[in-house]
PDB file of N, CA and C in Angstrom:
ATOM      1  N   UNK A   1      46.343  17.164 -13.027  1.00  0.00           N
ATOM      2  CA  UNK A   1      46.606  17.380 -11.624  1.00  0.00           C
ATOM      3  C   UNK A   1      45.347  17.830 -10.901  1.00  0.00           C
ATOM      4  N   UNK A   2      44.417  18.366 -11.380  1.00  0.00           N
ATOM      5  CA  UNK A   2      43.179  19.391 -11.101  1.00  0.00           C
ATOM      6  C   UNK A   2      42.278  17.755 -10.997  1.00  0.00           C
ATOM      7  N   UNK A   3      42.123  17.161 -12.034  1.00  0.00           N
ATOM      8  CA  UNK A   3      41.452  16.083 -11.502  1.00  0.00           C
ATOM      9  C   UNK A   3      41.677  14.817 -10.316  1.00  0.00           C
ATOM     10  N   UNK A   4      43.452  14.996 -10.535  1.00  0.00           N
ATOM     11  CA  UNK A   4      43.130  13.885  -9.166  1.00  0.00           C
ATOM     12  C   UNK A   4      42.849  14.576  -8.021  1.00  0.00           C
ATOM     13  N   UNK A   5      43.003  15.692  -7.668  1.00  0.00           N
ATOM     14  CA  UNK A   5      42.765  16.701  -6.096  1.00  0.00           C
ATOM     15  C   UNK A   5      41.266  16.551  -6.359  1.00  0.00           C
ATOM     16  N   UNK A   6      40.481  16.452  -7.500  1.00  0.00           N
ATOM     17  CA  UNK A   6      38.893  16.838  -7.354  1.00  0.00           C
ATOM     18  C   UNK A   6      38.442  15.295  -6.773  1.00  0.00           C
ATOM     19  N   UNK A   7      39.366  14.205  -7.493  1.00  0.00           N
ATOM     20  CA  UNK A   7      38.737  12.440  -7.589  1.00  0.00           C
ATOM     21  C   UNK A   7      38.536  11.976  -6.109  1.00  0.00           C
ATOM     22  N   UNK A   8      40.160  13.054  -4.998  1.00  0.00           N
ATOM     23  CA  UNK A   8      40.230  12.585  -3.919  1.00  0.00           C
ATOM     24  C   UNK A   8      39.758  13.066  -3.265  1.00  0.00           C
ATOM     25  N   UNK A   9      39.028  14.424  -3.068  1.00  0.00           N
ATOM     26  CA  UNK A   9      38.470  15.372  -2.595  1.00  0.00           C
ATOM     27  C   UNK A   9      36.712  15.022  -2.696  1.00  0.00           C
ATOM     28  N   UNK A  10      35.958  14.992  -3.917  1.00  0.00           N
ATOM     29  CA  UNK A  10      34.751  14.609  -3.902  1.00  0.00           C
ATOM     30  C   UNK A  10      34.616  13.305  -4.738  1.00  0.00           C
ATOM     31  N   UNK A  11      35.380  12.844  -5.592  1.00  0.00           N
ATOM     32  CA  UNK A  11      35.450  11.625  -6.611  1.00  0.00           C
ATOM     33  C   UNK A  11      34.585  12.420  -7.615  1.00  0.00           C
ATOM     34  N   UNK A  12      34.262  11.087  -8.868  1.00  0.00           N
ATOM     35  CA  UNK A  12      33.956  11.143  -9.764  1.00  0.00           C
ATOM     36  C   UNK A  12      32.708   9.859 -10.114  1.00  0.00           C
ATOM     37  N   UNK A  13      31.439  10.998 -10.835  1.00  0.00           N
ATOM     38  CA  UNK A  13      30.631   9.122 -11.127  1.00  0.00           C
ATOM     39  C   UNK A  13      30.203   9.682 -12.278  1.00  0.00           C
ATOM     40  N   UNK A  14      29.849   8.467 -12.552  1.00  0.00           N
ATOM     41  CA  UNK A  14      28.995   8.381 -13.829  1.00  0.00           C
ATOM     42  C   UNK A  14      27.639   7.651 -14.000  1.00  0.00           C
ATOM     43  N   UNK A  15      26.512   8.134 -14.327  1.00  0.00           N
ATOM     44  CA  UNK A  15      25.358   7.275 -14.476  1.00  0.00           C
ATOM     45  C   UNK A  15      24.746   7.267 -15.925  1.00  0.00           C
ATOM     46  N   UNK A  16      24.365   5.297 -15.255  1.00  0.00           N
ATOM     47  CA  UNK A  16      23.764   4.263 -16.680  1.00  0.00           C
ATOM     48  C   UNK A  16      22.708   4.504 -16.109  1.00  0.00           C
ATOM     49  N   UNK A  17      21.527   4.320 -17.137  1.00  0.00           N
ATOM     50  CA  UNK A  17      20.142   3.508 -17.330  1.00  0.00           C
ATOM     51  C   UNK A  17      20.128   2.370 -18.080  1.00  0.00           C
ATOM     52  N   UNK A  18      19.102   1.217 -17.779  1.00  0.00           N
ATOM     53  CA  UNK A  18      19.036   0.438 -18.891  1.00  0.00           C
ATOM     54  C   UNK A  18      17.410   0.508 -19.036  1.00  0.00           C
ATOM     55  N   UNK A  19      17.273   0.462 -20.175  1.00  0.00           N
ATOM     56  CA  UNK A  19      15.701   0.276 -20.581  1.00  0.00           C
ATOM     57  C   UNK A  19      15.715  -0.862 -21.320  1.00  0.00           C
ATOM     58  N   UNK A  20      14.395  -1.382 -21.002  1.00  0.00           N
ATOM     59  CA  UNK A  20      13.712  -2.632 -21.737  1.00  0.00           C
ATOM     60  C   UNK A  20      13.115  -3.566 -20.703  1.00  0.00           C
ATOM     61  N   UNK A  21      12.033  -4.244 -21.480  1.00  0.00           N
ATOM     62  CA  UNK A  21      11.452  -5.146 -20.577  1.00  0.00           C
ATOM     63  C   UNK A  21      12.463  -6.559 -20.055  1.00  0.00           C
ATOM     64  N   UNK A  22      12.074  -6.311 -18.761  1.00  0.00           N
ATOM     65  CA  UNK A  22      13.316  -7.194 -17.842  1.00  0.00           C
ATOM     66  C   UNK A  22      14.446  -7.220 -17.857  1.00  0.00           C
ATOM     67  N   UNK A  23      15.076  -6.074 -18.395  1.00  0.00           N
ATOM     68  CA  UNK A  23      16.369  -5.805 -18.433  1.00  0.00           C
ATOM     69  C   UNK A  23      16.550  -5.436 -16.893  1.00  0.00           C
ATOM     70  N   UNK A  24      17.485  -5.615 -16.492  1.00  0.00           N
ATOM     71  CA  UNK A  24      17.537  -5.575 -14.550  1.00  0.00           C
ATOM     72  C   UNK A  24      19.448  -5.562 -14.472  1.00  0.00           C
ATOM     73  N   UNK A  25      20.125  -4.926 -13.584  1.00  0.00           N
ATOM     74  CA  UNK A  25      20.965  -5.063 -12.559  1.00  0.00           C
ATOM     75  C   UNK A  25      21.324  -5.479 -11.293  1.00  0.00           C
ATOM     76  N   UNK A  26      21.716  -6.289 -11.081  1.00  0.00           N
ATOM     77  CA  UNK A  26      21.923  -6.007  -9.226  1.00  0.00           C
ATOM     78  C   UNK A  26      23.881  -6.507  -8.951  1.00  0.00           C
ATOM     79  N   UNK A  27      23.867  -5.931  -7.781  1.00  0.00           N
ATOM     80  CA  UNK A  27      25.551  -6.185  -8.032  1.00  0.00           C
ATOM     81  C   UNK A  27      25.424  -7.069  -6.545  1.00  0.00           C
ATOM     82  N   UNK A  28      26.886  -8.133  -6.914  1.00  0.00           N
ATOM     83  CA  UNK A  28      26.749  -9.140  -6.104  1.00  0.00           C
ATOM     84  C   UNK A  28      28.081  -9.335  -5.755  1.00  0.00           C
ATOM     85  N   UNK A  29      28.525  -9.278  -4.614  1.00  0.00           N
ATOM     86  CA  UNK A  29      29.920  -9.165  -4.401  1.00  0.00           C
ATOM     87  C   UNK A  29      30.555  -8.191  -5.176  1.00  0.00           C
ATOM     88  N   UNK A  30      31.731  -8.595  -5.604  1.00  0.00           N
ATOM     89  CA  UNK A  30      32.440  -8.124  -6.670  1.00  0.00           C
ATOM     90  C   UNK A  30      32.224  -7.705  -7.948  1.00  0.00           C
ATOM     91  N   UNK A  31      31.060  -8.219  -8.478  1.00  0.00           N
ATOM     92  CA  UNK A  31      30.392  -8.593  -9.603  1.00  0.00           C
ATOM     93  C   UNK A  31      29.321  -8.085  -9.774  1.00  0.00           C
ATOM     94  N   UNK A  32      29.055  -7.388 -11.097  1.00  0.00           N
ATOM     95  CA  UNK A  32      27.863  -6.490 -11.312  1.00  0.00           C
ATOM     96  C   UNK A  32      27.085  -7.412 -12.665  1.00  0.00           C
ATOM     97  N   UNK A  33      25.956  -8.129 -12.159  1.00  0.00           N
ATOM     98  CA  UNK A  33      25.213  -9.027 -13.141  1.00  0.00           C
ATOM     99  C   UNK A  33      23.742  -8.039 -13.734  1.00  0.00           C
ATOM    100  N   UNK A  34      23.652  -8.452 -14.948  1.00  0.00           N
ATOM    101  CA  UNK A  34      23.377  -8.170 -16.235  1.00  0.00           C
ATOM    102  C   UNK A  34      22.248  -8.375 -16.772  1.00  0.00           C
ATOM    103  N   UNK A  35      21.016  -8.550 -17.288  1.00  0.00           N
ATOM    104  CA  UNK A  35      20.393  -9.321 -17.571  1.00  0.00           C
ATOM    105  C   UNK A  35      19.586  -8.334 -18.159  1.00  0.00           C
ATOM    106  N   UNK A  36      20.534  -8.656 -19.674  1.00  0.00           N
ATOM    107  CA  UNK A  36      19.985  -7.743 -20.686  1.00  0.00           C
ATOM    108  C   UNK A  36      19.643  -8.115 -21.896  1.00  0.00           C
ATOM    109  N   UNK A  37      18.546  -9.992 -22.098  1.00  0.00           N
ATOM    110  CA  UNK A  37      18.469  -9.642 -23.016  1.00  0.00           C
ATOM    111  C   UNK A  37      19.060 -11.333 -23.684  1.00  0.00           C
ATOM    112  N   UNK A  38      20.155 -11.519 -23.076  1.00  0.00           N
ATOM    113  CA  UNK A  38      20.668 -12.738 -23.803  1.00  0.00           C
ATOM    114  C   UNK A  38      20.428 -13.598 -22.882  1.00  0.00           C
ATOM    115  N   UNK A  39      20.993 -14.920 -23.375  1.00  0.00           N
ATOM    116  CA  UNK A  39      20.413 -16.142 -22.905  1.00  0.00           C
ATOM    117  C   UNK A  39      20.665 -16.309 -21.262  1.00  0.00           C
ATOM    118  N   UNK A  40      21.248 -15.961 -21.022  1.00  0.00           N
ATOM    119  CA  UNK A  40      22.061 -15.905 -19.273  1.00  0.00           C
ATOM    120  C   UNK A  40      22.457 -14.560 -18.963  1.00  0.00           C
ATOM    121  N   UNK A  41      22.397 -14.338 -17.473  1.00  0.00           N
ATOM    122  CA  UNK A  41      22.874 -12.973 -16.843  1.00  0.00           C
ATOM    123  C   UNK A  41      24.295 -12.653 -17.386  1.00  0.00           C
ATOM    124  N   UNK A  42      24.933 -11.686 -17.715  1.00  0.00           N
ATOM    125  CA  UNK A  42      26.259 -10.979 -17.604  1.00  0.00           C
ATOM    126  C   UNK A  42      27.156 -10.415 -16.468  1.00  0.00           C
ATOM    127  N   UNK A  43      28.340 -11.366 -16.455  1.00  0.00           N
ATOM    128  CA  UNK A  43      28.763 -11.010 -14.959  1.00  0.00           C
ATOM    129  C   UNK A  43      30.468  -9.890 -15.821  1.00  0.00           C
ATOM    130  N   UNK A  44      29.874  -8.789 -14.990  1.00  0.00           N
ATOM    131  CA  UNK A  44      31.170  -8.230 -14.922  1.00  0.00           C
ATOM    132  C   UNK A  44      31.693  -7.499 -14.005  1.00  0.00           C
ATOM    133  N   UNK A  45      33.412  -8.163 -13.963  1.00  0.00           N
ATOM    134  CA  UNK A  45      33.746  -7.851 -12.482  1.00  0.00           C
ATOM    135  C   UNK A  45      33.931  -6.659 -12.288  1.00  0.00           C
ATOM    136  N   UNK A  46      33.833  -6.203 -11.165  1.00  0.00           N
ATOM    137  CA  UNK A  46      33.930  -4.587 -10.882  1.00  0.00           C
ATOM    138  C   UNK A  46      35.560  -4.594 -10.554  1.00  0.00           C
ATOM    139  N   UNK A  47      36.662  -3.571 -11.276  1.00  0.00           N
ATOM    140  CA  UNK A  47      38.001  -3.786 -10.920  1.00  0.00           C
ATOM    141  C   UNK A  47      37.600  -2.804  -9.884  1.00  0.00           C
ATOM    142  N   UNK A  48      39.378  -2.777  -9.030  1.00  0.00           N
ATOM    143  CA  UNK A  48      39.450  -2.345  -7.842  1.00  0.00           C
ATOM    144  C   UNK A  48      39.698  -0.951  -8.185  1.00  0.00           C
ATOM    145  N   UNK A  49      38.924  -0.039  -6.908  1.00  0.00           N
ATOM    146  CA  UNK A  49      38.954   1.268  -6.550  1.00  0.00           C
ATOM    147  C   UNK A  49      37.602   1.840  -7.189  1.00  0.00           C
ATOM    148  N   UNK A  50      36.927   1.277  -7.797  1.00  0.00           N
ATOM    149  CA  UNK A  50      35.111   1.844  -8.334  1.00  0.00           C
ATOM    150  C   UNK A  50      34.578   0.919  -7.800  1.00  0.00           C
ATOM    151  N   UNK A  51      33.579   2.103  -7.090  1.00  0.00           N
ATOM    152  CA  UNK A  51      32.577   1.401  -6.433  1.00  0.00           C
ATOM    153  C   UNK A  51      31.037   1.597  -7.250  1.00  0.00           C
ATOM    154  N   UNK A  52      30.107   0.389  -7.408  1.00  0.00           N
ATOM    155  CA  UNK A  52      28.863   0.654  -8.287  1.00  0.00           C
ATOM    156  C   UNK A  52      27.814   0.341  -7.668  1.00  0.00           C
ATOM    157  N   UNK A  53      27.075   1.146  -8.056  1.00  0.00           N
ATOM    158  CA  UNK A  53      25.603   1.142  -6.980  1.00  0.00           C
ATOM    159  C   UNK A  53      24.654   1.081  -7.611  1.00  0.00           C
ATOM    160  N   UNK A  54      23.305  -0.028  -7.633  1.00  0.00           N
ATOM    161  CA  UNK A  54      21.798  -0.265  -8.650  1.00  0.00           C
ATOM    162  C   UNK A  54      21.095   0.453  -7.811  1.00  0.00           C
ATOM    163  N   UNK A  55      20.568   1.396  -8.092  1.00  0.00           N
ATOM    164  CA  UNK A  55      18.933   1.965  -8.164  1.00  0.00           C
ATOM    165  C   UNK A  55      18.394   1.437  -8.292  1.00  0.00           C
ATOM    166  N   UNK A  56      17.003   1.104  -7.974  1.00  0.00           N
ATOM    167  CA  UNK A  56      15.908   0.392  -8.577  1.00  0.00           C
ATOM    168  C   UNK A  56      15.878  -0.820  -9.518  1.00  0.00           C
ATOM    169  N   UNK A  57      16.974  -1.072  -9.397  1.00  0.00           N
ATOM    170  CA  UNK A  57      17.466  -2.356 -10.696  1.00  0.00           C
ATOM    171  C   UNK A  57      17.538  -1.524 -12.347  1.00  0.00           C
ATOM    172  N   UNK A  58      17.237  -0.089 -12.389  1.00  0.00           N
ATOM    173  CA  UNK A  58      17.204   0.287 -13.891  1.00  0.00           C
ATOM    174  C   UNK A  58      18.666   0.950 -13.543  1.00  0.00           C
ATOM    175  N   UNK A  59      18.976   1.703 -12.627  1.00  0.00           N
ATOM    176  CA  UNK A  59      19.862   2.931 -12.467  1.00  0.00           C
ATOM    177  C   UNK A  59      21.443   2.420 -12.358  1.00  0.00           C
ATOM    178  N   UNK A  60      22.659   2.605 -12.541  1.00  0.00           N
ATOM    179  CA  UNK A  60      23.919   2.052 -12.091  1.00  0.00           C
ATOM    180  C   UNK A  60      24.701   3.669 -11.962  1.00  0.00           C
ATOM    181  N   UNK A  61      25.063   3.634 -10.680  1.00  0.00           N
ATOM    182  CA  UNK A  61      26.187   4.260 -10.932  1.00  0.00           C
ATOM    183  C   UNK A  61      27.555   4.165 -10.402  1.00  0.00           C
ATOM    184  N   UNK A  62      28.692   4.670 -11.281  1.00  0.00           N
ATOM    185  CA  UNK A  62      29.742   4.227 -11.201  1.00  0.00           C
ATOM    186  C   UNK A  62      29.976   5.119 -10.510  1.00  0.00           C
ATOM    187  N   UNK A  63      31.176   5.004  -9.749  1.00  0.00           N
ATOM    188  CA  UNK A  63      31.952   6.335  -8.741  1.00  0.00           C
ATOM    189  C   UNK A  63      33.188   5.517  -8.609  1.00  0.00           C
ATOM    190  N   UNK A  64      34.433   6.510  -8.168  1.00  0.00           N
ATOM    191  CA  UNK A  64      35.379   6.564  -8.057  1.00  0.00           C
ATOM    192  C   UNK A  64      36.280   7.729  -8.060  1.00  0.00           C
ATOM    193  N   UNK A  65      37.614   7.404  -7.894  1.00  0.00           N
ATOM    194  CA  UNK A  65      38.561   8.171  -7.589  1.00  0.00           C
ATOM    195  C   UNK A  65      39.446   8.902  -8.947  1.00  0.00           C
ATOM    196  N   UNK A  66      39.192   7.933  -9.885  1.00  0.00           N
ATOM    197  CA  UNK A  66      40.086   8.035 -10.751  1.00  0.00           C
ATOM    198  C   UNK A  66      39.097   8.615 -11.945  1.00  0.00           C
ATOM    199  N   UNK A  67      38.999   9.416 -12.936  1.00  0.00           N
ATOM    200  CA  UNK A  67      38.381   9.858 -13.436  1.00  0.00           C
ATOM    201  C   UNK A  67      38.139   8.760 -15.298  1.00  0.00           C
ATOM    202  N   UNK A  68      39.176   8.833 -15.271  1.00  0.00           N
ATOM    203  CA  UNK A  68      39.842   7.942 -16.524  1.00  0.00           C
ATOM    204  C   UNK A  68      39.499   6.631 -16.741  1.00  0.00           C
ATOM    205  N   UNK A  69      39.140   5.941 -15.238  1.00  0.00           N
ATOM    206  CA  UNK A  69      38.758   4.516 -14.967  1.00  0.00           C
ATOM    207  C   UNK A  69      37.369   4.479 -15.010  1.00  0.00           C
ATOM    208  N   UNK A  70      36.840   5.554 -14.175  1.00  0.00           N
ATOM    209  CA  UNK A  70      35.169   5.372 -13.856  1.00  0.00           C
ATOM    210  C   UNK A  70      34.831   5.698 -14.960  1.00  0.00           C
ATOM    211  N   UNK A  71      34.971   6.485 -16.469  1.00  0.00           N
ATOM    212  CA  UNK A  71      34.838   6.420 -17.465  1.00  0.00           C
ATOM    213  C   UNK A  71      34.921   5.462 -18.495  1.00  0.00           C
ATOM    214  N   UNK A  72      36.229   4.638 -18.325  1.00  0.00           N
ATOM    215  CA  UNK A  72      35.964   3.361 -18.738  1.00  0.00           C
ATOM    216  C   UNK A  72      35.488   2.058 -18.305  1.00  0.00           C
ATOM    217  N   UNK A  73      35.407   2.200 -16.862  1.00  0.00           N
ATOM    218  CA  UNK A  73      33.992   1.104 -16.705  1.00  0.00           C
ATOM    219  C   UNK A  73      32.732   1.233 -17.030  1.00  0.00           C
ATOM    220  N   UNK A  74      32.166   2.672 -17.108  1.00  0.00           N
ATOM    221  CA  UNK A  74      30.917   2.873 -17.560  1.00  0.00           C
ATOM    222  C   UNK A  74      30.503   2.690 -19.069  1.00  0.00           C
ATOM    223  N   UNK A  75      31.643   3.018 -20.006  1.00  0.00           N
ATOM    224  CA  UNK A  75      31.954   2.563 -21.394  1.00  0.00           C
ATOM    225  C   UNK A  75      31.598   1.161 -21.749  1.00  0.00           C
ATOM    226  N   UNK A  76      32.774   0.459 -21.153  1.00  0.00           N
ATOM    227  CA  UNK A  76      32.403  -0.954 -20.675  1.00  0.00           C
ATOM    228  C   UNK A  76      31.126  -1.439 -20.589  1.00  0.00           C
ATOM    229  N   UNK A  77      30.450  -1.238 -19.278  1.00  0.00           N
ATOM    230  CA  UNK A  77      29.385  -1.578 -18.995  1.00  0.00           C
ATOM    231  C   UNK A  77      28.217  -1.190 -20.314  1.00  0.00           C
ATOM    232  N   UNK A  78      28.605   0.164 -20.869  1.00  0.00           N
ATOM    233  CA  UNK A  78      27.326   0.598 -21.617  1.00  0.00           C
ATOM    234  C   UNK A  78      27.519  -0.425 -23.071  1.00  0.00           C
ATOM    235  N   UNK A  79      28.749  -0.491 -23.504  1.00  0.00           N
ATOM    236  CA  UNK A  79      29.255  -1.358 -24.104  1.00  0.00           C
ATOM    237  C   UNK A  79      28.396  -2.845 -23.981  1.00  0.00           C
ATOM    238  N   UNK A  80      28.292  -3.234 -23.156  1.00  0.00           N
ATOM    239  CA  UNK A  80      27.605  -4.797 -23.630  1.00  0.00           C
ATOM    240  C   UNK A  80      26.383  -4.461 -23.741  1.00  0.00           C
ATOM    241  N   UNK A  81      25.732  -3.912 -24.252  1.00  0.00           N
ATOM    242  CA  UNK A  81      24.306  -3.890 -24.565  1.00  0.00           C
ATOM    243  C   UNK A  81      24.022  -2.500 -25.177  1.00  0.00           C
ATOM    244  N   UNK A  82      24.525  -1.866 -26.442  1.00  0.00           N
ATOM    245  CA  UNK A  82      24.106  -0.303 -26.583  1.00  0.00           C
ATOM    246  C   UNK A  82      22.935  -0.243 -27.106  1.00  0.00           C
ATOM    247  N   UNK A  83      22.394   1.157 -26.486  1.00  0.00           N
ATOM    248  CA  UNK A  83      20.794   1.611 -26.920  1.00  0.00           C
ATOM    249  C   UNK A  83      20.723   1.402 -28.646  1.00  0.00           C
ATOM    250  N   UNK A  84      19.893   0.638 -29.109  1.00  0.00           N
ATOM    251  CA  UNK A  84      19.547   0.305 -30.073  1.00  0.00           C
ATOM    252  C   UNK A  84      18.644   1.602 -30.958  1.00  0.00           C
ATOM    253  N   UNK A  85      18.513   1.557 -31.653  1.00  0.00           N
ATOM    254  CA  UNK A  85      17.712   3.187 -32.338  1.00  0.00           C
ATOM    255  C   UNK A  85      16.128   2.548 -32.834  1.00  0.00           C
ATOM    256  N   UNK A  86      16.107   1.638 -32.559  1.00  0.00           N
ATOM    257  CA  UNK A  86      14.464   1.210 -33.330  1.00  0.00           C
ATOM    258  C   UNK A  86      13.672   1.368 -32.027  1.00  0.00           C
ATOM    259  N   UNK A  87      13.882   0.561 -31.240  1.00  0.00           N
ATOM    260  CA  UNK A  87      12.960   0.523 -29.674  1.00  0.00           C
ATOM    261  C   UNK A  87      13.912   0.957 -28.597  1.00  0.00           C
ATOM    262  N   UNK A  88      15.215   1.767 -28.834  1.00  0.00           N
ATOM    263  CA  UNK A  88      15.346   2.175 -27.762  1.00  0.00           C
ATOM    264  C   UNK A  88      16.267   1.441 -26.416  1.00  0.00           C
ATOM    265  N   UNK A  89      15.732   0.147 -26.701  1.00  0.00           N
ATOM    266  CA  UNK A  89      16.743  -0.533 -25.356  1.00  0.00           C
ATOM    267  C   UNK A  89      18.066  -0.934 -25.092  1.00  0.00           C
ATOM    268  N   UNK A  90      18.389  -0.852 -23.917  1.00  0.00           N
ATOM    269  CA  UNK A  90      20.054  -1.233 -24.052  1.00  0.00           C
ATOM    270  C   UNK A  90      20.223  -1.087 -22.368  1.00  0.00           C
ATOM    271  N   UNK A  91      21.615  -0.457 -22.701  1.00  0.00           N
ATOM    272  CA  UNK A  91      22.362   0.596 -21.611  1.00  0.00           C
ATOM    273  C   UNK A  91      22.614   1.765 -22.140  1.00  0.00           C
ATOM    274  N   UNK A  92      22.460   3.065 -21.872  1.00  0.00           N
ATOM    275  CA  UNK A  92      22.649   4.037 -21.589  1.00  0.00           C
ATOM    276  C   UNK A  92      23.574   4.990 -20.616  1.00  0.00           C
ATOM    277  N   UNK A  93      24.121   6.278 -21.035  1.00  0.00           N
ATOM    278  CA  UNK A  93      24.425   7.127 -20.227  1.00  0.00           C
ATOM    279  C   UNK A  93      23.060   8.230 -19.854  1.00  0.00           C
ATOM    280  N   UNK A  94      23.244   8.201 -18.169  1.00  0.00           N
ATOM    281  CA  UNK A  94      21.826   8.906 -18.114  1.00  0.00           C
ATOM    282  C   UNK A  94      22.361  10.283 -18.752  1.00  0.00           C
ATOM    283  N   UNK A  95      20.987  10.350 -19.243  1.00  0.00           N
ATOM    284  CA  UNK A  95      20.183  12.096 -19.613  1.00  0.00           C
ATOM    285  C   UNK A  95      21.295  11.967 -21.119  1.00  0.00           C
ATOM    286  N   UNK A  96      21.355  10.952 -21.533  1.00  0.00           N
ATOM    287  CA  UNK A  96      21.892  10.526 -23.014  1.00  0.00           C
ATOM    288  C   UNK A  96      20.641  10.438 -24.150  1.00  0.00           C
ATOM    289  N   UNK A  97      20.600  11.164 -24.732  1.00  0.00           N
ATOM    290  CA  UNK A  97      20.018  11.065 -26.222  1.00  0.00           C
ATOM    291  C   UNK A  97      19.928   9.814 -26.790  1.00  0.00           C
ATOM    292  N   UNK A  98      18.655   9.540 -27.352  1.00  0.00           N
ATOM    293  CA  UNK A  98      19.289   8.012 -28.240  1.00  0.00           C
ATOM    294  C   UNK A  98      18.030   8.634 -29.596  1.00  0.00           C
ATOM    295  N   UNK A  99      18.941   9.014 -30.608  1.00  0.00           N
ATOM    296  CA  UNK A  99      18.631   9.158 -32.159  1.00  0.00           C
ATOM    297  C   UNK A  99      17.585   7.985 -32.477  1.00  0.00           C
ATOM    298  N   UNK A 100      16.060   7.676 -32.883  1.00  0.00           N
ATOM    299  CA  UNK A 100      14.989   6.871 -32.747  1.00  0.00           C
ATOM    300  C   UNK A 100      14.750   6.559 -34.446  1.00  0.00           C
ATOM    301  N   UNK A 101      15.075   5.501 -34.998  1.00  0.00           N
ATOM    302  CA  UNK A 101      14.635   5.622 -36.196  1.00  0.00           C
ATOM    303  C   UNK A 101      13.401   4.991 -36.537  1.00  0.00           C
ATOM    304  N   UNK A 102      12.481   5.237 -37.534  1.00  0.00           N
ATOM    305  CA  UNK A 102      11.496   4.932 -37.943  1.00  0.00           C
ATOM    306  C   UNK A 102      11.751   3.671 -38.619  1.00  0.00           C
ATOM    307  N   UNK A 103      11.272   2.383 -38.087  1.00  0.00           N
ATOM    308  CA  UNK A 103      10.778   1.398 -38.584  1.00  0.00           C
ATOM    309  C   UNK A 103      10.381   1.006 -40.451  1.00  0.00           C
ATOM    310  N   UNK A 104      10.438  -0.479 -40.865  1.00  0.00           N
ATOM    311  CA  UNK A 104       9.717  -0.418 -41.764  1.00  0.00           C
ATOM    312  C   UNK A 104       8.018   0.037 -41.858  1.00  0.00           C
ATOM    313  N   UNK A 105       7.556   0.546 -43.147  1.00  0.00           N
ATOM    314  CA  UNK A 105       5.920   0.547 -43.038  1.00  0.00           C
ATOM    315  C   UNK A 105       5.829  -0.790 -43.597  1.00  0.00           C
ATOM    316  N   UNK A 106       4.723  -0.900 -43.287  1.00  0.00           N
ATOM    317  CA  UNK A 106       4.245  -2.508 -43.620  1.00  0.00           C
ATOM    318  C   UNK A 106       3.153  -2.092 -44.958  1.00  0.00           C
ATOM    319  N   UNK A 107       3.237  -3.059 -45.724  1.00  0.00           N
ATOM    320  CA  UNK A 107       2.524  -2.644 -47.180  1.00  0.00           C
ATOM    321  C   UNK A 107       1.004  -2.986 -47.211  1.00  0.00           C
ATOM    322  N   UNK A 108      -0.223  -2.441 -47.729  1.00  0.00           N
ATOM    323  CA  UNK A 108      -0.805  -2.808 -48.110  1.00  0.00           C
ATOM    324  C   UNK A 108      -1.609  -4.014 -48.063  1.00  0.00           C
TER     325      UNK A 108
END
């Protein structure tokens, strides 16, 4: 009950980063496109009542009313591309940790 008076009162967001070279966002209509990486942009539709906003083409953030939803679109979204642990790139939750593992050494 405490959260929907807060969702309707100030809402709720959540913020992505994506890192990597040419990894980019921009939202287009309805549709928040992708381009992270695979052969063609990623279109995913924004459902109704969250609204999403690109920063700089690295930044996304989700907002909304509903707390439960803007959580699982950002899931979603971080979902098609997660931060990888060798170099790091993906999608992200900002000011999210990403555990970095050490590579093979190369021999001799």
């Amino acid at each position: 009950m405490a959260n929907m008076v807060k969702g309707v009162s100030s809402g709720f967001e959540k913020g992505l980063e994506i890192s990597g070279v040419g990894y980019r966002a921009e939202v287009a209509g309805d549709k928040l496109k992708l381009t992270i990486g695979f052969s063609a942009p990623v279109q995913y539709p924004i459902p109704e009542g969250i609204q999403v906003k690109v920063d700089k083409q690295v930044n996304i953030a989700v907002s909304g009313i509903d707390k439960q939803l803007v959580g699982r679109v950002a899931a979603e979204i971080r979902g098609l591309k997660r931060p990888e642990p060798y170099k790091g790139k993906g999608i992200k939750y900002a000011g999210e940790k990403i555990r970095r593992k050490v590579g093979k050494s190369v021999g001799a």
